[in-house]
N, C-alpha and C. Protein backbone atom coordinates (compact mmCIF):
# COMPACT_ATOMS: atom_id res chain seq x y z
N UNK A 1 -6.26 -20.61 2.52
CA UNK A 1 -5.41 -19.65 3.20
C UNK A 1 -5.74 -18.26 2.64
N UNK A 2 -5.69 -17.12 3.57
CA UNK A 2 -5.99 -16.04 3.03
C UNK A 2 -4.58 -15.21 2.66
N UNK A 3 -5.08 -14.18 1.70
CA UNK A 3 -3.21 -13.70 1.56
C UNK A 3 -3.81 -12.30 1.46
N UNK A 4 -3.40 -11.25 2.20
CA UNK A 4 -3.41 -9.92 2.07
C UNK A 4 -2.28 -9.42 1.38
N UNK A 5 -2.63 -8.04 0.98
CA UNK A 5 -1.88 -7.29 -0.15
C UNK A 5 -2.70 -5.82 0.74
N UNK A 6 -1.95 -4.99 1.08
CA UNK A 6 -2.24 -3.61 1.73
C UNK A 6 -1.72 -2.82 0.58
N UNK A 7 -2.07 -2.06 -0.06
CA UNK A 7 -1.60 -0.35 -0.80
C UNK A 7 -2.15 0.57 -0.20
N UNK A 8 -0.83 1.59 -0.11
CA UNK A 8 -0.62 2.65 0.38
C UNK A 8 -0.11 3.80 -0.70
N UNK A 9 -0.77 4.97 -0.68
CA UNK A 9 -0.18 5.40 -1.73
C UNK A 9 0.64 6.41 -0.88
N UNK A 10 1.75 6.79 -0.84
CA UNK A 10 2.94 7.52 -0.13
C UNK A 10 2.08 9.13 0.46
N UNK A 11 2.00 9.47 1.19
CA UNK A 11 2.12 10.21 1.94
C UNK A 11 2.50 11.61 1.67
N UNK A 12 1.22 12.69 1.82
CA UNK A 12 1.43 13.60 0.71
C UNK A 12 3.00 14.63 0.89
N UNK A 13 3.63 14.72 0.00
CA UNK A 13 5.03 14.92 -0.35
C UNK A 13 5.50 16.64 -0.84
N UNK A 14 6.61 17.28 -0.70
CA UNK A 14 6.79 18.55 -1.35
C UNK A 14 7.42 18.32 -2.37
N UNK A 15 7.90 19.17 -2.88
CA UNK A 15 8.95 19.29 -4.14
C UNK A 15 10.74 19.28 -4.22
N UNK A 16 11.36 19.00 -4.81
CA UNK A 16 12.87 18.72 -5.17
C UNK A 16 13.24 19.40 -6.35
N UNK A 17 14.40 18.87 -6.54
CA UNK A 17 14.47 19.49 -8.09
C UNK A 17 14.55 17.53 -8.78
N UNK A 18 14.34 16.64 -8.04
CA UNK A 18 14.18 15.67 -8.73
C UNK A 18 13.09 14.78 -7.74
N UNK A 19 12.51 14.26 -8.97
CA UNK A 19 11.00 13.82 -8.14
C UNK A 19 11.31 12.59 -7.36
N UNK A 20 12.77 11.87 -7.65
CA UNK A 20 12.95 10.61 -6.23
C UNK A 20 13.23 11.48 -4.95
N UNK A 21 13.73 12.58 -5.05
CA UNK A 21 14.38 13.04 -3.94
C UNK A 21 13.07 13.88 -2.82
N UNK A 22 12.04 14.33 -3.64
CA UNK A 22 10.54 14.39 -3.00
C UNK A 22 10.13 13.93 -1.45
N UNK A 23 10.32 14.64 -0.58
CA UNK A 23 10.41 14.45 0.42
C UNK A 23 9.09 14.62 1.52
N UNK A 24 8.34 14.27 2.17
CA UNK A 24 7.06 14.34 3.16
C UNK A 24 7.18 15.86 3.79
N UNK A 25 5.88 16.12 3.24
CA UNK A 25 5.20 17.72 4.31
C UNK A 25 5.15 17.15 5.55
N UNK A 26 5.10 18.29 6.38
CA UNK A 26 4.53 18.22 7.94
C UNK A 26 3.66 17.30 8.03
N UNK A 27 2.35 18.06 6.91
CA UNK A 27 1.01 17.49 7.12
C UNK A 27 1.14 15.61 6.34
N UNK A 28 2.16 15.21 5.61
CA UNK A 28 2.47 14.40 5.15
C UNK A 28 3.12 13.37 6.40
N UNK A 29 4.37 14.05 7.28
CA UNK A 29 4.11 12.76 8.20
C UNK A 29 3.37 12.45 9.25
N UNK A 30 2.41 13.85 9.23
CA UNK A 30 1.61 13.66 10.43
C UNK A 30 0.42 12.95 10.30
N UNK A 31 -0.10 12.63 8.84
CA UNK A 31 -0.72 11.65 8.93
C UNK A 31 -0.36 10.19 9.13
N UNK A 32 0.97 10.00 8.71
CA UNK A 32 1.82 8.62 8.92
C UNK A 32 1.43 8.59 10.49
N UNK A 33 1.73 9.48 10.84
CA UNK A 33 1.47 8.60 12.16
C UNK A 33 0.53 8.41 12.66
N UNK A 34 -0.71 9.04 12.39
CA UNK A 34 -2.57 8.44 12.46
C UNK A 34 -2.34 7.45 12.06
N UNK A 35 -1.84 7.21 10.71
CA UNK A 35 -1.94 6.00 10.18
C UNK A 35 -1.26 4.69 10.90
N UNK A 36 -0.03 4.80 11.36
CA UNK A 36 0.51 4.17 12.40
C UNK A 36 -0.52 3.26 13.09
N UNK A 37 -0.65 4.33 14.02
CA UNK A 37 -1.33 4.03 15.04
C UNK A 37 -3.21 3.53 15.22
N UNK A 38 -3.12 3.59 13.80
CA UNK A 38 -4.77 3.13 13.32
C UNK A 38 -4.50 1.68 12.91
N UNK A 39 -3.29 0.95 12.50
CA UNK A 39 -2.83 0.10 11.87
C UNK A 39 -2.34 -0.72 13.31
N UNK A 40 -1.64 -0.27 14.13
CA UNK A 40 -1.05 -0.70 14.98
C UNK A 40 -2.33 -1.35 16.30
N UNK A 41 -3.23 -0.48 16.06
CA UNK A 41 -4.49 -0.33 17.20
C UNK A 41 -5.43 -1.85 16.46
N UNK A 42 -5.54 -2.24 14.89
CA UNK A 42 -5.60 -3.15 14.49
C UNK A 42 -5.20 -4.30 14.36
N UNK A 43 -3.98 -4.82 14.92
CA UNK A 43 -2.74 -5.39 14.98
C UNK A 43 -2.56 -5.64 13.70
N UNK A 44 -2.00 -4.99 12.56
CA UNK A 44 -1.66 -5.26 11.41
C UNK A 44 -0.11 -5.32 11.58
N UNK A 45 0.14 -6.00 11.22
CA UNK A 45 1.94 -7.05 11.15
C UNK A 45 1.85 -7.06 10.20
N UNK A 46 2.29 -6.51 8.71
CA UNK A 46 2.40 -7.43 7.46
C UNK A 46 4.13 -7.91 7.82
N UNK A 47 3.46 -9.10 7.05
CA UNK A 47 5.12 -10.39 7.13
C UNK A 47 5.64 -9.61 6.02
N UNK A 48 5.65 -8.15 5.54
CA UNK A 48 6.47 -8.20 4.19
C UNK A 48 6.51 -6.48 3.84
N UNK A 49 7.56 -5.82 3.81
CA UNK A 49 6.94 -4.33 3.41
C UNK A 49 7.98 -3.84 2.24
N UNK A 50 7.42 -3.63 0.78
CA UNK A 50 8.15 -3.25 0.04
C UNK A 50 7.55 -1.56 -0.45
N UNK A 51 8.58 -0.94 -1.23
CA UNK A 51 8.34 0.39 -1.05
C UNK A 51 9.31 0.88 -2.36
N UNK A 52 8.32 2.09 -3.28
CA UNK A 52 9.46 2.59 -4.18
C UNK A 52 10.48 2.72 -3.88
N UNK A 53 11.79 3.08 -4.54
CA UNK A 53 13.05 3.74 -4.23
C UNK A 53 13.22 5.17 -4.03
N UNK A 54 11.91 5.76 -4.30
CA UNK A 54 11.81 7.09 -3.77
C UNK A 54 11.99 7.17 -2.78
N UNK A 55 12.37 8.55 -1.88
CA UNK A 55 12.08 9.26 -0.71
C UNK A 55 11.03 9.26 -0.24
N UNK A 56 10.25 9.39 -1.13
CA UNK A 56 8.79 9.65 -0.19
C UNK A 56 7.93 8.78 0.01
N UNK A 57 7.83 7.64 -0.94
CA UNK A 57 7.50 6.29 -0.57
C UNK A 57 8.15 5.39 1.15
N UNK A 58 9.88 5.93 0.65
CA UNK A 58 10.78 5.00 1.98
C UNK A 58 10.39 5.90 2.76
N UNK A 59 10.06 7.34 3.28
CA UNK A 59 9.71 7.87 4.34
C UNK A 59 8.74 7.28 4.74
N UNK A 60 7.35 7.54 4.17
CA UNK A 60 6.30 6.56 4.82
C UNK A 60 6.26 5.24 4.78
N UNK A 61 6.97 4.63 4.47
CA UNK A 61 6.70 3.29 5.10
C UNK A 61 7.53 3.34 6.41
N UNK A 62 8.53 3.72 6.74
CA UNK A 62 9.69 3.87 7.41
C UNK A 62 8.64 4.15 8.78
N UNK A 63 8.19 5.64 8.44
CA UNK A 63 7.28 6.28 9.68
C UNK A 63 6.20 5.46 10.51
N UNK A 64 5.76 4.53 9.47
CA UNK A 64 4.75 3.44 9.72
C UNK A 64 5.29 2.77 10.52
N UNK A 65 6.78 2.49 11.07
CA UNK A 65 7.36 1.65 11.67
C UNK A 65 6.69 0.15 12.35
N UNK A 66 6.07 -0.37 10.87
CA UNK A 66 5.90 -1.89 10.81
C UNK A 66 6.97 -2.85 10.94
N UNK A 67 8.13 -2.57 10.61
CA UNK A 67 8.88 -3.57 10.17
C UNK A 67 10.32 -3.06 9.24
N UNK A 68 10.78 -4.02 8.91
CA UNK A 68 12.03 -3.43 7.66
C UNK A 68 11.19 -3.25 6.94
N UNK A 69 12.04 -2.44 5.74
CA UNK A 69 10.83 -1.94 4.51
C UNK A 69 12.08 -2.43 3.44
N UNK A 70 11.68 -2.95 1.93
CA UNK A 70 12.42 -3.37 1.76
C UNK A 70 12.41 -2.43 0.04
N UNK A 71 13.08 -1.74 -0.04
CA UNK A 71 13.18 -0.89 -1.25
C UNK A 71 13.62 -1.30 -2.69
N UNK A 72 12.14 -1.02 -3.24
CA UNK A 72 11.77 -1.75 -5.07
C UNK A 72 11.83 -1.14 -5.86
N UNK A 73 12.68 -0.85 -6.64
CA UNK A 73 12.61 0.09 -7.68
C UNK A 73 12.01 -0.18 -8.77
N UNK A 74 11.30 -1.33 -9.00
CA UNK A 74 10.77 -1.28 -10.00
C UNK A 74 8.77 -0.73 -10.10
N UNK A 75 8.62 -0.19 -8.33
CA UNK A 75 7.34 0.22 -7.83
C UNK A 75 7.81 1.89 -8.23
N UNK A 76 8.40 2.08 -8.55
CA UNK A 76 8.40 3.58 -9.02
C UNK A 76 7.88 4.01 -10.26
N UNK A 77 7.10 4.96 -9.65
CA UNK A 77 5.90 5.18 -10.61
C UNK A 77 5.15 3.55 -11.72
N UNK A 78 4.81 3.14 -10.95
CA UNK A 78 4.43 1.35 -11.57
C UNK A 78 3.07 1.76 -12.17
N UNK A 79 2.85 1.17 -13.05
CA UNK A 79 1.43 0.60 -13.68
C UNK A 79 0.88 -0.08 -12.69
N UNK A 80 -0.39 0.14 -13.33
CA UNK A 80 -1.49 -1.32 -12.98
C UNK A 80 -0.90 -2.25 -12.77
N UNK A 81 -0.42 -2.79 -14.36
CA UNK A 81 0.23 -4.00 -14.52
C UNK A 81 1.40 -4.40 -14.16
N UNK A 82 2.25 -3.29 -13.52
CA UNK A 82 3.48 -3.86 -13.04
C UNK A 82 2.98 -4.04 -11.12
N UNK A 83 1.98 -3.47 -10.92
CA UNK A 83 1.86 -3.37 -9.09
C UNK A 83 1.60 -5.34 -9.32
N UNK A 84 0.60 -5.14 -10.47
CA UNK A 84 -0.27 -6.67 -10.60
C UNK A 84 1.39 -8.05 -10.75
N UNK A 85 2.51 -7.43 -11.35
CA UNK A 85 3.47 -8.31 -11.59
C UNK A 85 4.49 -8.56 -10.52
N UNK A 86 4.64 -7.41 -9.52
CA UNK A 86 5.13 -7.16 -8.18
C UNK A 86 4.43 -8.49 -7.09
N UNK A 87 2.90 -8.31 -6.97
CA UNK A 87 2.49 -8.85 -6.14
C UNK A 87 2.17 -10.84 -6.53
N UNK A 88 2.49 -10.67 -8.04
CA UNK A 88 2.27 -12.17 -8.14
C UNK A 88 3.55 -12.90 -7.69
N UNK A 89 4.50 -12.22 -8.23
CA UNK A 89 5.79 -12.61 -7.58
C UNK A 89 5.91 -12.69 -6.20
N UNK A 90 5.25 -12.49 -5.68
CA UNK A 90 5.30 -12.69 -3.74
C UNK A 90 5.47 -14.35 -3.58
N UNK A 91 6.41 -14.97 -2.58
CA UNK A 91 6.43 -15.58 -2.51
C UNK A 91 5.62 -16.50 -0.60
N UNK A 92 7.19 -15.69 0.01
CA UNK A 92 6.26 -16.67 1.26
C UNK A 92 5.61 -15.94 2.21
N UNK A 93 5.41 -14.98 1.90
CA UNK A 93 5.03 -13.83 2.99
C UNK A 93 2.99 -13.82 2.82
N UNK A 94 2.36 -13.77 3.32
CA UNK A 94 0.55 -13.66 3.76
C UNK A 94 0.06 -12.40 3.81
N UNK A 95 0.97 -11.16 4.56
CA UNK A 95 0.59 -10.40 4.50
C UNK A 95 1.38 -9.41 4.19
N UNK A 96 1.46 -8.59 3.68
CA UNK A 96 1.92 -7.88 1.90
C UNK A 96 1.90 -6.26 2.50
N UNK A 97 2.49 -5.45 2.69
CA UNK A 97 1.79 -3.53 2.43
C UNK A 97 3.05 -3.10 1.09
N UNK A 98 2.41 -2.57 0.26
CA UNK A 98 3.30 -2.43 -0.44
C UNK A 98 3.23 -0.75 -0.63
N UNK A 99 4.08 0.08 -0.49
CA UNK A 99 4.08 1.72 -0.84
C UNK A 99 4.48 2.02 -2.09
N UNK A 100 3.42 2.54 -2.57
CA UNK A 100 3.80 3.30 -4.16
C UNK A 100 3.40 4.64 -4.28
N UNK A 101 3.05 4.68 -6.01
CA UNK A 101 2.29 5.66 -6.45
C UNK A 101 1.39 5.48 -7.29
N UNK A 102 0.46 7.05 -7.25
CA UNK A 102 -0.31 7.06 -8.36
C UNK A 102 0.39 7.60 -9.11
N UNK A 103 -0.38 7.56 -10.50
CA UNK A 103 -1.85 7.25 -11.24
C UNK A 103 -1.91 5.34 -11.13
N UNK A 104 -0.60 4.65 -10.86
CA UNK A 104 -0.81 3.55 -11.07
C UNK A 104 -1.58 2.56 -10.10
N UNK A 105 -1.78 3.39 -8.70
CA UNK A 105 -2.56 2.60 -7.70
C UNK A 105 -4.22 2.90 -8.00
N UNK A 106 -4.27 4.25 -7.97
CA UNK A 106 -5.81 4.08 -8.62
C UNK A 106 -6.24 3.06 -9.88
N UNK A 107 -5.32 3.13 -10.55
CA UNK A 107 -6.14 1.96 -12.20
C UNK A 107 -5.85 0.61 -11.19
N UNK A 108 -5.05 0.25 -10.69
CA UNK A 108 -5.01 -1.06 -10.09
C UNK A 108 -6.21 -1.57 -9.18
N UNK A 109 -6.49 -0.47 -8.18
CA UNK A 109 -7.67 -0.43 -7.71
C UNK A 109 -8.94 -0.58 -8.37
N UNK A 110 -9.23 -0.10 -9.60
CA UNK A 110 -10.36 0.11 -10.47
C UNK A 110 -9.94 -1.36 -10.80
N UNK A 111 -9.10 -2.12 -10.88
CA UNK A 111 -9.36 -3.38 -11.63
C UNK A 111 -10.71 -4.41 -10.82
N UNK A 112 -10.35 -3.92 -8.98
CA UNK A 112 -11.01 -4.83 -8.74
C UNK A 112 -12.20 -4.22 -8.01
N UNK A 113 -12.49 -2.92 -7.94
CA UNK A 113 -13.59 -2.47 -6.87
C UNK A 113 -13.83 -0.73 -7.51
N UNK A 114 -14.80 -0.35 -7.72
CA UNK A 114 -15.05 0.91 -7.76
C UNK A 114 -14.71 1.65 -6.26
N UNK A 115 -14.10 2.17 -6.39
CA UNK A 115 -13.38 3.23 -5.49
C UNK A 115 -14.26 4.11 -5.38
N UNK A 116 -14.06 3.87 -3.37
CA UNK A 116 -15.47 4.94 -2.43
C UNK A 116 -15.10 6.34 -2.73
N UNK A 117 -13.91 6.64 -3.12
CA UNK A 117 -12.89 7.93 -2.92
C UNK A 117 -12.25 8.03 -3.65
N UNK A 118 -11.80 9.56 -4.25
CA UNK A 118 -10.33 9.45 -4.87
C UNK A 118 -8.92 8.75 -4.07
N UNK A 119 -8.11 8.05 -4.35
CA UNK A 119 -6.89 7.34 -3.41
C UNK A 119 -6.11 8.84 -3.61
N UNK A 120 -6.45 9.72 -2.47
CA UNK A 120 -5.07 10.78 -2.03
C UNK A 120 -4.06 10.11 -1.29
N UNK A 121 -3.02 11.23 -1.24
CA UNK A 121 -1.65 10.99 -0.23
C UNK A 121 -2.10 10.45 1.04
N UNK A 122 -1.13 9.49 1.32
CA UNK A 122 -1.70 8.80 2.56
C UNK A 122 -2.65 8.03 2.69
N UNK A 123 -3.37 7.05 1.13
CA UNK A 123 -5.12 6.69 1.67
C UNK A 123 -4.44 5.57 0.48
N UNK A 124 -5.32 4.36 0.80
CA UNK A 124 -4.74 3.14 0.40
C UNK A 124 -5.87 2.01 0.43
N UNK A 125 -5.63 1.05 0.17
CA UNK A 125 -6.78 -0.10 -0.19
C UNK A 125 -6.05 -1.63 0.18
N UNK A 126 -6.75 -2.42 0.86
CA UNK A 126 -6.54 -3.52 1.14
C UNK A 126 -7.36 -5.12 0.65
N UNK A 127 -6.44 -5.40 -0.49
CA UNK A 127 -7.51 -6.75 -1.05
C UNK A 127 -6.84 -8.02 -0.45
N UNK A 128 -8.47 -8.87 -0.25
CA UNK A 128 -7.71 -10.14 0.28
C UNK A 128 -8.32 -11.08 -0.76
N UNK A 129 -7.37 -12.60 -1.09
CA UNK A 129 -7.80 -13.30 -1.78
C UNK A 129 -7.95 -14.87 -0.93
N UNK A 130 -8.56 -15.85 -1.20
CA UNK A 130 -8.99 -16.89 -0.21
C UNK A 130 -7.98 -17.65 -1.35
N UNK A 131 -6.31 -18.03 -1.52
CA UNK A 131 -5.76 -18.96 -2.45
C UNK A 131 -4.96 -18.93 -1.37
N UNK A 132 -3.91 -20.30 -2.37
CA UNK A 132 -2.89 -20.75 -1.78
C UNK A 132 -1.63 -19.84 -2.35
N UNK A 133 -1.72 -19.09 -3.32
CA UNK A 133 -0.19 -18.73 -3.96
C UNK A 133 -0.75 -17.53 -4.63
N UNK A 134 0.37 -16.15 -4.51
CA UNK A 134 0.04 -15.16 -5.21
C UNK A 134 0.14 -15.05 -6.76
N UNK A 135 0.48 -16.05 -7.33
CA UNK A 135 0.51 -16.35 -8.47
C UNK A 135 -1.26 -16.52 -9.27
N UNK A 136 -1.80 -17.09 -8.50
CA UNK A 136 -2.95 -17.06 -8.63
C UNK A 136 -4.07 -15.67 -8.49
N UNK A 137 -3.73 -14.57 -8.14
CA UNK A 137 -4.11 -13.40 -7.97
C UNK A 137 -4.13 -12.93 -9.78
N UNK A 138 -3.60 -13.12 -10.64
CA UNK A 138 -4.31 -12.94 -11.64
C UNK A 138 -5.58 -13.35 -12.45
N UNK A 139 -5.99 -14.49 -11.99
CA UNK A 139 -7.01 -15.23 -12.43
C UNK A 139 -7.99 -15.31 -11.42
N UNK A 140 -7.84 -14.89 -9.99
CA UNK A 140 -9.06 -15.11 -9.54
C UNK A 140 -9.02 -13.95 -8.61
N UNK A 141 -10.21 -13.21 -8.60
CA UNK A 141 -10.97 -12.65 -7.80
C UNK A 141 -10.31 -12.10 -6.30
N UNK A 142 -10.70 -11.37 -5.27
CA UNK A 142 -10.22 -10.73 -4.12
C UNK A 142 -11.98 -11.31 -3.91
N UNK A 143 -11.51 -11.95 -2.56
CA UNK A 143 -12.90 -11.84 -1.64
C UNK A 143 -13.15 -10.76 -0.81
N UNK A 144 -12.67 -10.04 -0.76
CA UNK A 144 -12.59 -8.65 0.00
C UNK A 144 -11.47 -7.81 -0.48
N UNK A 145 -12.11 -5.87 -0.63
CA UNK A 145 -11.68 -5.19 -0.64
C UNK A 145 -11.60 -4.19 0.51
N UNK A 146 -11.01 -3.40 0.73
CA UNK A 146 -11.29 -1.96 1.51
C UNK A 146 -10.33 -1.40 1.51
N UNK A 147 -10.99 0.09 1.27
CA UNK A 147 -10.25 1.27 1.30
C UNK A 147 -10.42 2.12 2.22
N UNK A 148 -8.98 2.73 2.34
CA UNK A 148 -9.17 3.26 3.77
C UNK A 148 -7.99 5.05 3.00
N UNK A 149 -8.21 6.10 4.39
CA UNK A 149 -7.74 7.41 3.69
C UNK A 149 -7.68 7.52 5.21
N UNK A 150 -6.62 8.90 5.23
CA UNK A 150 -6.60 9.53 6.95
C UNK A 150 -7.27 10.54 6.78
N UNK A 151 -8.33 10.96 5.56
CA UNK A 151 -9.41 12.28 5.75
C UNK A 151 -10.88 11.33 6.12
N UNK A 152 -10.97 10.07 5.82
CA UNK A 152 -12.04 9.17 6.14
C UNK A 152 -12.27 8.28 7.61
N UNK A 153 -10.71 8.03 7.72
CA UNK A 153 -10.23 7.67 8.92
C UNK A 153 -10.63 6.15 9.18
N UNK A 154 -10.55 5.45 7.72
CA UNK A 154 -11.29 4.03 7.73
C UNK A 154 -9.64 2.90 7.94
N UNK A 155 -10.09 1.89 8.32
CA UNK A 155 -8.85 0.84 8.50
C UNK A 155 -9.49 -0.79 8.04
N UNK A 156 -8.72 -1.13 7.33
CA UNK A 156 -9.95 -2.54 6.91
C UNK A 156 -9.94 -3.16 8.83
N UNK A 157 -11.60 -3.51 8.90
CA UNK A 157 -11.89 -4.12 9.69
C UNK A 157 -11.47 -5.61 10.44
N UNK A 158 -10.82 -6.53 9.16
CA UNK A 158 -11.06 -7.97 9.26
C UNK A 158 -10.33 -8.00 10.26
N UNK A 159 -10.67 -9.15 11.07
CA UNK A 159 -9.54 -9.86 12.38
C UNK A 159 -8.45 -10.70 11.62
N UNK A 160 -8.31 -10.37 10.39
CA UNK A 160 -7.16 -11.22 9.80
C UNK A 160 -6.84 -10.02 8.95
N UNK A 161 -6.54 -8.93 9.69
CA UNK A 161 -5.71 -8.15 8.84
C UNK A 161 -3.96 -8.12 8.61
């Protein structure tokens, strides 16, 4: 069985006087909705959408209007190792988008693929693994990566996205 995991890194954002309250530029939801509709034109359904407790994380996923989005506070500002502890815990869901942030999506990324690009606002990476349980995503391998950005305008290809 294949299990996707989509990252997104939130959607470039202005300023607050507190960084949850950080809210999407113009140019911030206007790429959400390229992105949308680049995702949508793919038929990407993820069975599952979790998202910091920030603002600007729940805006873009929200804008993406995939689905409910289901708000994680423990994806705020996450490590490597906590995105890596988020997604093992997945239980019945196949296909995964999860909205965060950097610096912790880039090192997560570097775990499994040298990165075509810096991961800016709005630009995200999609690994798939050929197992039965996300539990197993620590010990073995992604048979596919891809990264995708709305200045590159890439969308992972697979017919099992």
């Amino acid at each position: 069985m294949l299990l996707h995991c989509t990252f997104l890194r939130h959607a470039e954002a202005g300023s607050a006087r507190s960084d949850h309250a950080r809210d999407l530029t113009p140019l911030g939801m206007a790429n959400c909705a390229g992105l949308a509709t680049r995702m949508k034109s793919a038929n990407y359904r993820p069975d599952l959408i979790l998202a910091s407790d920030a603002l600007r994380t729940k805006t873009t996923a929200e804008l993406l209007n995939l689905g409910a989005v289901v708000l994680t506070p423990e994806l705020y500002l996450a490590s490597a190792d906590q995105l890596g502890s988020v997604m093992c815990g997945l239980s019945w869901a196949k296909h995964v988008l999860i909205v965060a942030h950097n610096p912790g999506l880039s090192d997560f990324l570097e775990q499994y693929s040298r990165p075509e690009y810096p991961l800016l606002p709005g630009s995200g990476f999609q690994l798939v693994w050929d197992i039965e349980d996300w539990a197993l995503t620590r010990v073995e391998s992604p048979c596919e990566v891809h990264q995708f950005s709305p200045e590159v305008g890439l969308w992972p290809s697979s017919s099992e996205n």
